[in-house]
PDB file of N, CA and C in Angstrom:
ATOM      1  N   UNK A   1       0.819  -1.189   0.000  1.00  0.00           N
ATOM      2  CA  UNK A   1       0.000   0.000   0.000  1.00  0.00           C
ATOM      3  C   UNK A   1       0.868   1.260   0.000  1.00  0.00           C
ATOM      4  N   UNK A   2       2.280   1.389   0.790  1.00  0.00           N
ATOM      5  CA  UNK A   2       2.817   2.768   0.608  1.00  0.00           C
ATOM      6  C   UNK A   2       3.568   2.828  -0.729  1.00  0.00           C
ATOM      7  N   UNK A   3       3.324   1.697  -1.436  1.00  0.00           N
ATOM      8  CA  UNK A   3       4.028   2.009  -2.739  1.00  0.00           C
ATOM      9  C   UNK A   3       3.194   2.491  -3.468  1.00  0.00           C
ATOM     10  N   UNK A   4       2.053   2.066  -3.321  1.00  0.00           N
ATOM     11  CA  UNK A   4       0.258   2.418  -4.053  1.00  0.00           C
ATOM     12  C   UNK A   4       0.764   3.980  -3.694  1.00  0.00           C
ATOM     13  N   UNK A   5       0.885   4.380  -2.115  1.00  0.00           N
ATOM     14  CA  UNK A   5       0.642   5.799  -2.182  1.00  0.00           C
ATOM     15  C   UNK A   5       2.136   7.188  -2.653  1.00  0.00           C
ATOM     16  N   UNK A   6       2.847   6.050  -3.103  1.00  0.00           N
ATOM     17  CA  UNK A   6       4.145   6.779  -3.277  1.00  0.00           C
ATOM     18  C   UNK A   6       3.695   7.084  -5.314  1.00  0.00           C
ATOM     19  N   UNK A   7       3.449   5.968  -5.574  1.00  0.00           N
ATOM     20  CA  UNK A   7       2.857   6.430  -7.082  1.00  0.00           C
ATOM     21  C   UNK A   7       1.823   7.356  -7.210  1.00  0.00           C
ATOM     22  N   UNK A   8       0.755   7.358  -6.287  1.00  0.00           N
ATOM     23  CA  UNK A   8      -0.343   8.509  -6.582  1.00  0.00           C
ATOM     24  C   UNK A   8      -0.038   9.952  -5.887  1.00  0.00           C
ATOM     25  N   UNK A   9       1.298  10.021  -5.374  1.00  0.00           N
ATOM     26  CA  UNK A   9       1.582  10.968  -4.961  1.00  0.00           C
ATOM     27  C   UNK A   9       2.888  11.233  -5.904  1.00  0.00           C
ATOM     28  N   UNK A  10       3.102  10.722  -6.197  1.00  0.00           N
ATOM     29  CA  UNK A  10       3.956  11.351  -7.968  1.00  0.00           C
ATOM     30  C   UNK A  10       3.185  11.926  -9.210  1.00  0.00           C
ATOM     31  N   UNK A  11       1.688  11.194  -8.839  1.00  0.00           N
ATOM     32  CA  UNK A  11       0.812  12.076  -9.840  1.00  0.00           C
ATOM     33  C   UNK A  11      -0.011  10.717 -10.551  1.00  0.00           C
ATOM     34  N   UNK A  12       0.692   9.335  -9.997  1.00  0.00           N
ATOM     35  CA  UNK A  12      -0.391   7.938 -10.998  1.00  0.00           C
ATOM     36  C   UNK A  12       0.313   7.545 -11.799  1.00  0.00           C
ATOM     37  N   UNK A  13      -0.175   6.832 -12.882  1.00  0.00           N
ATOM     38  CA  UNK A  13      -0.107   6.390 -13.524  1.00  0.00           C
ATOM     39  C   UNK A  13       1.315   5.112 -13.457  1.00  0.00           C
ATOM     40  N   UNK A  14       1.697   5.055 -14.808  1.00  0.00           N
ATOM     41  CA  UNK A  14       3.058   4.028 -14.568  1.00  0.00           C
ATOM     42  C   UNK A  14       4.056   4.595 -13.947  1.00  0.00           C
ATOM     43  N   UNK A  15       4.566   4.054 -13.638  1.00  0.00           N
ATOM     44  CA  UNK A  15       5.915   4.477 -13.022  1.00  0.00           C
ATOM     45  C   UNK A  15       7.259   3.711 -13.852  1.00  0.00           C
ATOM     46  N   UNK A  16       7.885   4.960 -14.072  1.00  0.00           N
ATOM     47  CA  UNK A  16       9.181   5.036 -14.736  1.00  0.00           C
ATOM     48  C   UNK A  16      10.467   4.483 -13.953  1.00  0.00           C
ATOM     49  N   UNK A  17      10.192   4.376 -12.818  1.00  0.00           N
ATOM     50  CA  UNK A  17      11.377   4.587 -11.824  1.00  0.00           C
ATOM     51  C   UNK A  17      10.499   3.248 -10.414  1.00  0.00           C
ATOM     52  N   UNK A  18      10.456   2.239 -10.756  1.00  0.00           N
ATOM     53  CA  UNK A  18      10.136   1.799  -9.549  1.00  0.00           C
ATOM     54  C   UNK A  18      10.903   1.377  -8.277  1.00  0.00           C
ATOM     55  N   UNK A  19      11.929   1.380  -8.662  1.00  0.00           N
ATOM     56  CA  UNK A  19      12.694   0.954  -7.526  1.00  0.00           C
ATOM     57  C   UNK A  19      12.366   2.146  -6.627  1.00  0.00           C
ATOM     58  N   UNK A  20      12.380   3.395  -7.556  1.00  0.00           N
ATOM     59  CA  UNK A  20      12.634   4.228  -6.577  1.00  0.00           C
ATOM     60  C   UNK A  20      11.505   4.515  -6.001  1.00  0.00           C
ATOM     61  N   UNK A  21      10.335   4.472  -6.621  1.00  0.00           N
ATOM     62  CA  UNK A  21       8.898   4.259  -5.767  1.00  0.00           C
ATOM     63  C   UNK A  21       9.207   3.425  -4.670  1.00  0.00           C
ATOM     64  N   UNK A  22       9.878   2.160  -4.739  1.00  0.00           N
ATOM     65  CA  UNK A  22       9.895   1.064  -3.262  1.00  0.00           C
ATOM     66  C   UNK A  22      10.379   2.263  -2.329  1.00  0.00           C
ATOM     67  N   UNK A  23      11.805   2.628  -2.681  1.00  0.00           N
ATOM     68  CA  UNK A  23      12.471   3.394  -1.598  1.00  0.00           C
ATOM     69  C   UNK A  23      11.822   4.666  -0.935  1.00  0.00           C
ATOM     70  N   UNK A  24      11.254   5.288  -1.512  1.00  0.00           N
ATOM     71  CA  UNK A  24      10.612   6.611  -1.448  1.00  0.00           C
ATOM     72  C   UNK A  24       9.049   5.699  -0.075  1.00  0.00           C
ATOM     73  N   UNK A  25       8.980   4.687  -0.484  1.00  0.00           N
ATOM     74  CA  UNK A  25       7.425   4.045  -0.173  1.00  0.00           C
ATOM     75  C   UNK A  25       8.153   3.602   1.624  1.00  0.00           C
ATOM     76  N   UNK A  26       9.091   3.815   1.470  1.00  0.00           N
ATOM     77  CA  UNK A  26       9.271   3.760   3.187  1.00  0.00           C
ATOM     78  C   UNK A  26       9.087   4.635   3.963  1.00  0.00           C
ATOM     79  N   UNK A  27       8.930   5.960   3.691  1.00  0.00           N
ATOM     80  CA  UNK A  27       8.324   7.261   4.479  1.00  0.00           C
ATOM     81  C   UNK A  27       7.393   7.024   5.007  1.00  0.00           C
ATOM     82  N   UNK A  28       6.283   6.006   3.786  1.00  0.00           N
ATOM     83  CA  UNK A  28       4.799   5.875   4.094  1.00  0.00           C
ATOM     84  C   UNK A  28       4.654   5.676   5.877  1.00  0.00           C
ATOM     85  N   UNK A  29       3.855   6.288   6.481  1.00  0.00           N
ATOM     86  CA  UNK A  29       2.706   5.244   7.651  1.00  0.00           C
ATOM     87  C   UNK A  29       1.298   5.547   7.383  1.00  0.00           C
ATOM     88  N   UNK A  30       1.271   4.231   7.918  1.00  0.00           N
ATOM     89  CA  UNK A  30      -0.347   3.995   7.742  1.00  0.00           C
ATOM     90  C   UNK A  30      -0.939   4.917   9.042  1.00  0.00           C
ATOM     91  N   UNK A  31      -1.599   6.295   9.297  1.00  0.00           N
ATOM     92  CA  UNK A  31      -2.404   7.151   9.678  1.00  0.00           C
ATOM     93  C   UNK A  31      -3.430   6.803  11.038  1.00  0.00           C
ATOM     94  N   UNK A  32      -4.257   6.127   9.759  1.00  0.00           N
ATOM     95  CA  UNK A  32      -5.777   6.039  10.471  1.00  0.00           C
ATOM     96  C   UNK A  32      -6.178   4.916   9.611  1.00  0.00           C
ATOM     97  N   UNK A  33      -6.915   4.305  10.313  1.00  0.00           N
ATOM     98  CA  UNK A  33      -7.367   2.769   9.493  1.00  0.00           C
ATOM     99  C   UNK A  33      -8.963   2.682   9.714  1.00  0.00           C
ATOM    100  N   UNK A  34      -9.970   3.147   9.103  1.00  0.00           N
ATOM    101  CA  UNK A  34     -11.896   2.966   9.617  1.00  0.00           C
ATOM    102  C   UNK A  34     -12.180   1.905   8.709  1.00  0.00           C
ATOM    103  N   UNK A  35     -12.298   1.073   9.430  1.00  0.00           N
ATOM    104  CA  UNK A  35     -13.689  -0.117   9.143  1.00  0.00           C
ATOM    105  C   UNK A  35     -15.238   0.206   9.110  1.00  0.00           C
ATOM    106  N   UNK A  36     -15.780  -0.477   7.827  1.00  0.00           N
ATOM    107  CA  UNK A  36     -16.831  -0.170   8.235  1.00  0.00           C
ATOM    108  C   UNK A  36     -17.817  -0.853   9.290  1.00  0.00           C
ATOM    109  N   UNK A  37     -18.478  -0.236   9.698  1.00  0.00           N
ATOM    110  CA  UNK A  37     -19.832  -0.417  10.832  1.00  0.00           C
ATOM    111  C   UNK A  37     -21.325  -0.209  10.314  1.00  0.00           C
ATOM    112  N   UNK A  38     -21.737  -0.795   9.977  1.00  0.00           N
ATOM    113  CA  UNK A  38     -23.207  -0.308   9.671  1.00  0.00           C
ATOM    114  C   UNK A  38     -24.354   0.352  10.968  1.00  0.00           C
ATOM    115  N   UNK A  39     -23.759  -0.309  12.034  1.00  0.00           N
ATOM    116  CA  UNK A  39     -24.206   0.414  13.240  1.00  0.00           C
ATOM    117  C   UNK A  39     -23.837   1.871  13.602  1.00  0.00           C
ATOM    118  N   UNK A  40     -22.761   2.358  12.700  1.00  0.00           N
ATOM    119  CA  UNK A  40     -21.956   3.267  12.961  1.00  0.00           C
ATOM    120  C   UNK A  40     -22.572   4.467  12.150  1.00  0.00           C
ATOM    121  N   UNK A  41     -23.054   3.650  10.924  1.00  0.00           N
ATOM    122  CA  UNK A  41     -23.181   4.389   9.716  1.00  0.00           C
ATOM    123  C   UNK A  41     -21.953   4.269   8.871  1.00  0.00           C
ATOM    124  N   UNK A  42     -20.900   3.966   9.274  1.00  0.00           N
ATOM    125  CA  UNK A  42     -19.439   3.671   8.397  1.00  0.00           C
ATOM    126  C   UNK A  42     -20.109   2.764   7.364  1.00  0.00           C
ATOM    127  N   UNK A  43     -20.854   2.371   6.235  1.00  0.00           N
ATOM    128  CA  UNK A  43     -20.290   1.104   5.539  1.00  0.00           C
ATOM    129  C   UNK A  43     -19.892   1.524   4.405  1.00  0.00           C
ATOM    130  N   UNK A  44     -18.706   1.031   3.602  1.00  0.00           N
ATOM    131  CA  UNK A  44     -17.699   1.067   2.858  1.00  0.00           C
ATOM    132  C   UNK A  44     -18.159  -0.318   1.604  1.00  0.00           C
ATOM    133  N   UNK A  45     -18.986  -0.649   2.087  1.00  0.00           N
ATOM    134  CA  UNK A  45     -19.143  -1.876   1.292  1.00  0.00           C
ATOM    135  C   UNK A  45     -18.797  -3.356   1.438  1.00  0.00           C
ATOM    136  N   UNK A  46     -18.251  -2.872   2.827  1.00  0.00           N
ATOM    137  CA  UNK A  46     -17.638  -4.314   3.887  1.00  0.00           C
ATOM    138  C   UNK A  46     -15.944  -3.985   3.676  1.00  0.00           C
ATOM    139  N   UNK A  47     -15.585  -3.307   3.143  1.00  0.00           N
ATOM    140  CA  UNK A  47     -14.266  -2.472   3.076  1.00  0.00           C
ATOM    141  C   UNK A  47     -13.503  -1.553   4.134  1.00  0.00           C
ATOM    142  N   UNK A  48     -12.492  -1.326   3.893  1.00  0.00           N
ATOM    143  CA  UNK A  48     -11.867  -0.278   4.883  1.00  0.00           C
ATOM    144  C   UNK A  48     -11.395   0.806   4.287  1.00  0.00           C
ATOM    145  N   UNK A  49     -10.885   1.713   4.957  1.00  0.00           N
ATOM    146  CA  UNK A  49     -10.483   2.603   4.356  1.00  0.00           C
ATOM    147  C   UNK A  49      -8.800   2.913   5.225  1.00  0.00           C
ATOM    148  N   UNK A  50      -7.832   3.204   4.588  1.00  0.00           N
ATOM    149  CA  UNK A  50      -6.578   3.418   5.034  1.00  0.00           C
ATOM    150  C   UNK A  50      -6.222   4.718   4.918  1.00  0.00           C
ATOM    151  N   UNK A  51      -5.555   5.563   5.828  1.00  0.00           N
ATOM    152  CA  UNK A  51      -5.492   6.972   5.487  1.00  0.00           C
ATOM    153  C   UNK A  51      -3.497   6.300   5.859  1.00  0.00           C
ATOM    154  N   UNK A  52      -3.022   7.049   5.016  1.00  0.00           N
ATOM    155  CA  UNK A  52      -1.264   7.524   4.843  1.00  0.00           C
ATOM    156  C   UNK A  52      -1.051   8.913   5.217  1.00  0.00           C
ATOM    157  N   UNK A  53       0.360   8.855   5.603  1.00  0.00           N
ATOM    158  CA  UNK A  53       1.100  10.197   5.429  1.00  0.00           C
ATOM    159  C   UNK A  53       2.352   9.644   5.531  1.00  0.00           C
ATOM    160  N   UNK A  54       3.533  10.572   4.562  1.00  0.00           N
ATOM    161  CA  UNK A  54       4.977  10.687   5.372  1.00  0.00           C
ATOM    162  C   UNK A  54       5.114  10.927   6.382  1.00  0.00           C
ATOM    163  N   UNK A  55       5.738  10.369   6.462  1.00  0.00           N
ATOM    164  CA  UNK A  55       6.979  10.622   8.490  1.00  0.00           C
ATOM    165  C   UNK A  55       6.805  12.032   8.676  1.00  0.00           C
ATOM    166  N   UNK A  56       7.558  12.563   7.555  1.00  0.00           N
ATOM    167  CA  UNK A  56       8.149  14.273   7.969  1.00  0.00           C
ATOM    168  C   UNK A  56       6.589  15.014   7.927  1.00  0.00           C
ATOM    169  N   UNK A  57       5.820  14.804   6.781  1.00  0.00           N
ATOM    170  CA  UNK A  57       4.369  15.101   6.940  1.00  0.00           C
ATOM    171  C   UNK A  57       3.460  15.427   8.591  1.00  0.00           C
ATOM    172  N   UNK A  58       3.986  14.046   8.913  1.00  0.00           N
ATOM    173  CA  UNK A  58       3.268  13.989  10.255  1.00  0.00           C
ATOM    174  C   UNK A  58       3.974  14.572  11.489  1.00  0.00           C
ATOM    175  N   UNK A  59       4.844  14.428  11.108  1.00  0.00           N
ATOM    176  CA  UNK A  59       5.636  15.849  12.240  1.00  0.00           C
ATOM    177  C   UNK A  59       5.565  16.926  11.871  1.00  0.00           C
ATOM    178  N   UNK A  60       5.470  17.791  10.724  1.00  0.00           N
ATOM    179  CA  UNK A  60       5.073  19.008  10.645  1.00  0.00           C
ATOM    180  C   UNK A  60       3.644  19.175  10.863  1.00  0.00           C
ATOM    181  N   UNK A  61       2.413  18.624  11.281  1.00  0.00           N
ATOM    182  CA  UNK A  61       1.282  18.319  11.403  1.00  0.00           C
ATOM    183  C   UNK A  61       0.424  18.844   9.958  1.00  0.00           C
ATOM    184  N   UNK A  62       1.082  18.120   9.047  1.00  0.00           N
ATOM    185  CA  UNK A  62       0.567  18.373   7.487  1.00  0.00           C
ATOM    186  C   UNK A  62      -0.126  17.090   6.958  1.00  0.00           C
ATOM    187  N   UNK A  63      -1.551  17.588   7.678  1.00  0.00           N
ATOM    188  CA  UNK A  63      -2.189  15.564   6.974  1.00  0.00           C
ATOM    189  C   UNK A  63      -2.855  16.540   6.093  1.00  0.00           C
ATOM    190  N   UNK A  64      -2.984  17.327   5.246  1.00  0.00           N
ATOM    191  CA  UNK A  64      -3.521  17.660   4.285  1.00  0.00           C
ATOM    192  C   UNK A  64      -2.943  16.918   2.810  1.00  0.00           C
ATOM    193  N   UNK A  65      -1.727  16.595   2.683  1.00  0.00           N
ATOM    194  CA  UNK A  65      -0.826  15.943   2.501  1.00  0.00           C
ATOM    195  C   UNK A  65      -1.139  14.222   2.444  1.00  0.00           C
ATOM    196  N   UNK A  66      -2.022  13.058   2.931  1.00  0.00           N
ATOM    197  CA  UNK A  66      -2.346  12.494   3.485  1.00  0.00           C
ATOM    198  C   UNK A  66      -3.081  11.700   1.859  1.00  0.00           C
ATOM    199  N   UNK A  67      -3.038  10.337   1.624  1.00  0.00           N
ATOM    200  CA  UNK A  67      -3.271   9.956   0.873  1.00  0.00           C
ATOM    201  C   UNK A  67      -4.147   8.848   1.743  1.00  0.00           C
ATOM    202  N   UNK A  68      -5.201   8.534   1.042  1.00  0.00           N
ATOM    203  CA  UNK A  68      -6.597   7.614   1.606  1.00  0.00           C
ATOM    204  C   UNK A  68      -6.640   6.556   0.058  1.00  0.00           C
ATOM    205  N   UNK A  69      -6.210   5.358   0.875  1.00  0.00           N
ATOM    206  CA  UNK A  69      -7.057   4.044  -0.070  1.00  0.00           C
ATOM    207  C   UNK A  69      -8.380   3.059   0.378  1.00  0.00           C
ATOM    208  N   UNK A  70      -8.806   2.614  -0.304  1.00  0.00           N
ATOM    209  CA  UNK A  70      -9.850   1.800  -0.119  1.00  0.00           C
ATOM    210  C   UNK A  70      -9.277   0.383  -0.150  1.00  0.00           C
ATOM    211  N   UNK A  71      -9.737  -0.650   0.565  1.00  0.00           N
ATOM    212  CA  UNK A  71      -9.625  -2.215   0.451  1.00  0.00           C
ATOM    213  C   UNK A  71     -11.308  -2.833   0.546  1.00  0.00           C
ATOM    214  N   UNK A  72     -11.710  -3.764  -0.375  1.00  0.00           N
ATOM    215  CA  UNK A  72     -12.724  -4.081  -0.253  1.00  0.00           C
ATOM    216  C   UNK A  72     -12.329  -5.793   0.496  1.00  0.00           C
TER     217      UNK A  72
END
């Protein structure tokens, strides 16, 4: 998944350079993690949702920055 978010934070598509996506994809942490709940009102479709940020991101308190995937 932080390689997922190291490519969509280059902008998508293929990647030219993957190795360097791996390396770059170690900054990633995983954020915030919501499951859905239908009791909650959360449902996702029986999915989750993963929120990311860089390291340095999250010490400057920049989750605007912050990349969100889906897992079904």
């Amino acid at each position: 998944m932080a390689v997922m978010c190291e490519r969509l934070h280059r902008g998508g598509g293929g990647d030219n350079h993957p190795e360097a996506a791996r390396k770059a994809a170690r900054l990633w942490r995983l954020f915030l993690q919501i499951d859905s709940d239908p009791a909650l009102g959360t449902d996702f479709g029986g999915g989750r949702l993963y929120v990311f940020v860089r390291r340095e991101d999250a010490r400057r308190a920049r989750f605007d920055r912050t990349i969100t995937l889906m897992q079904m």
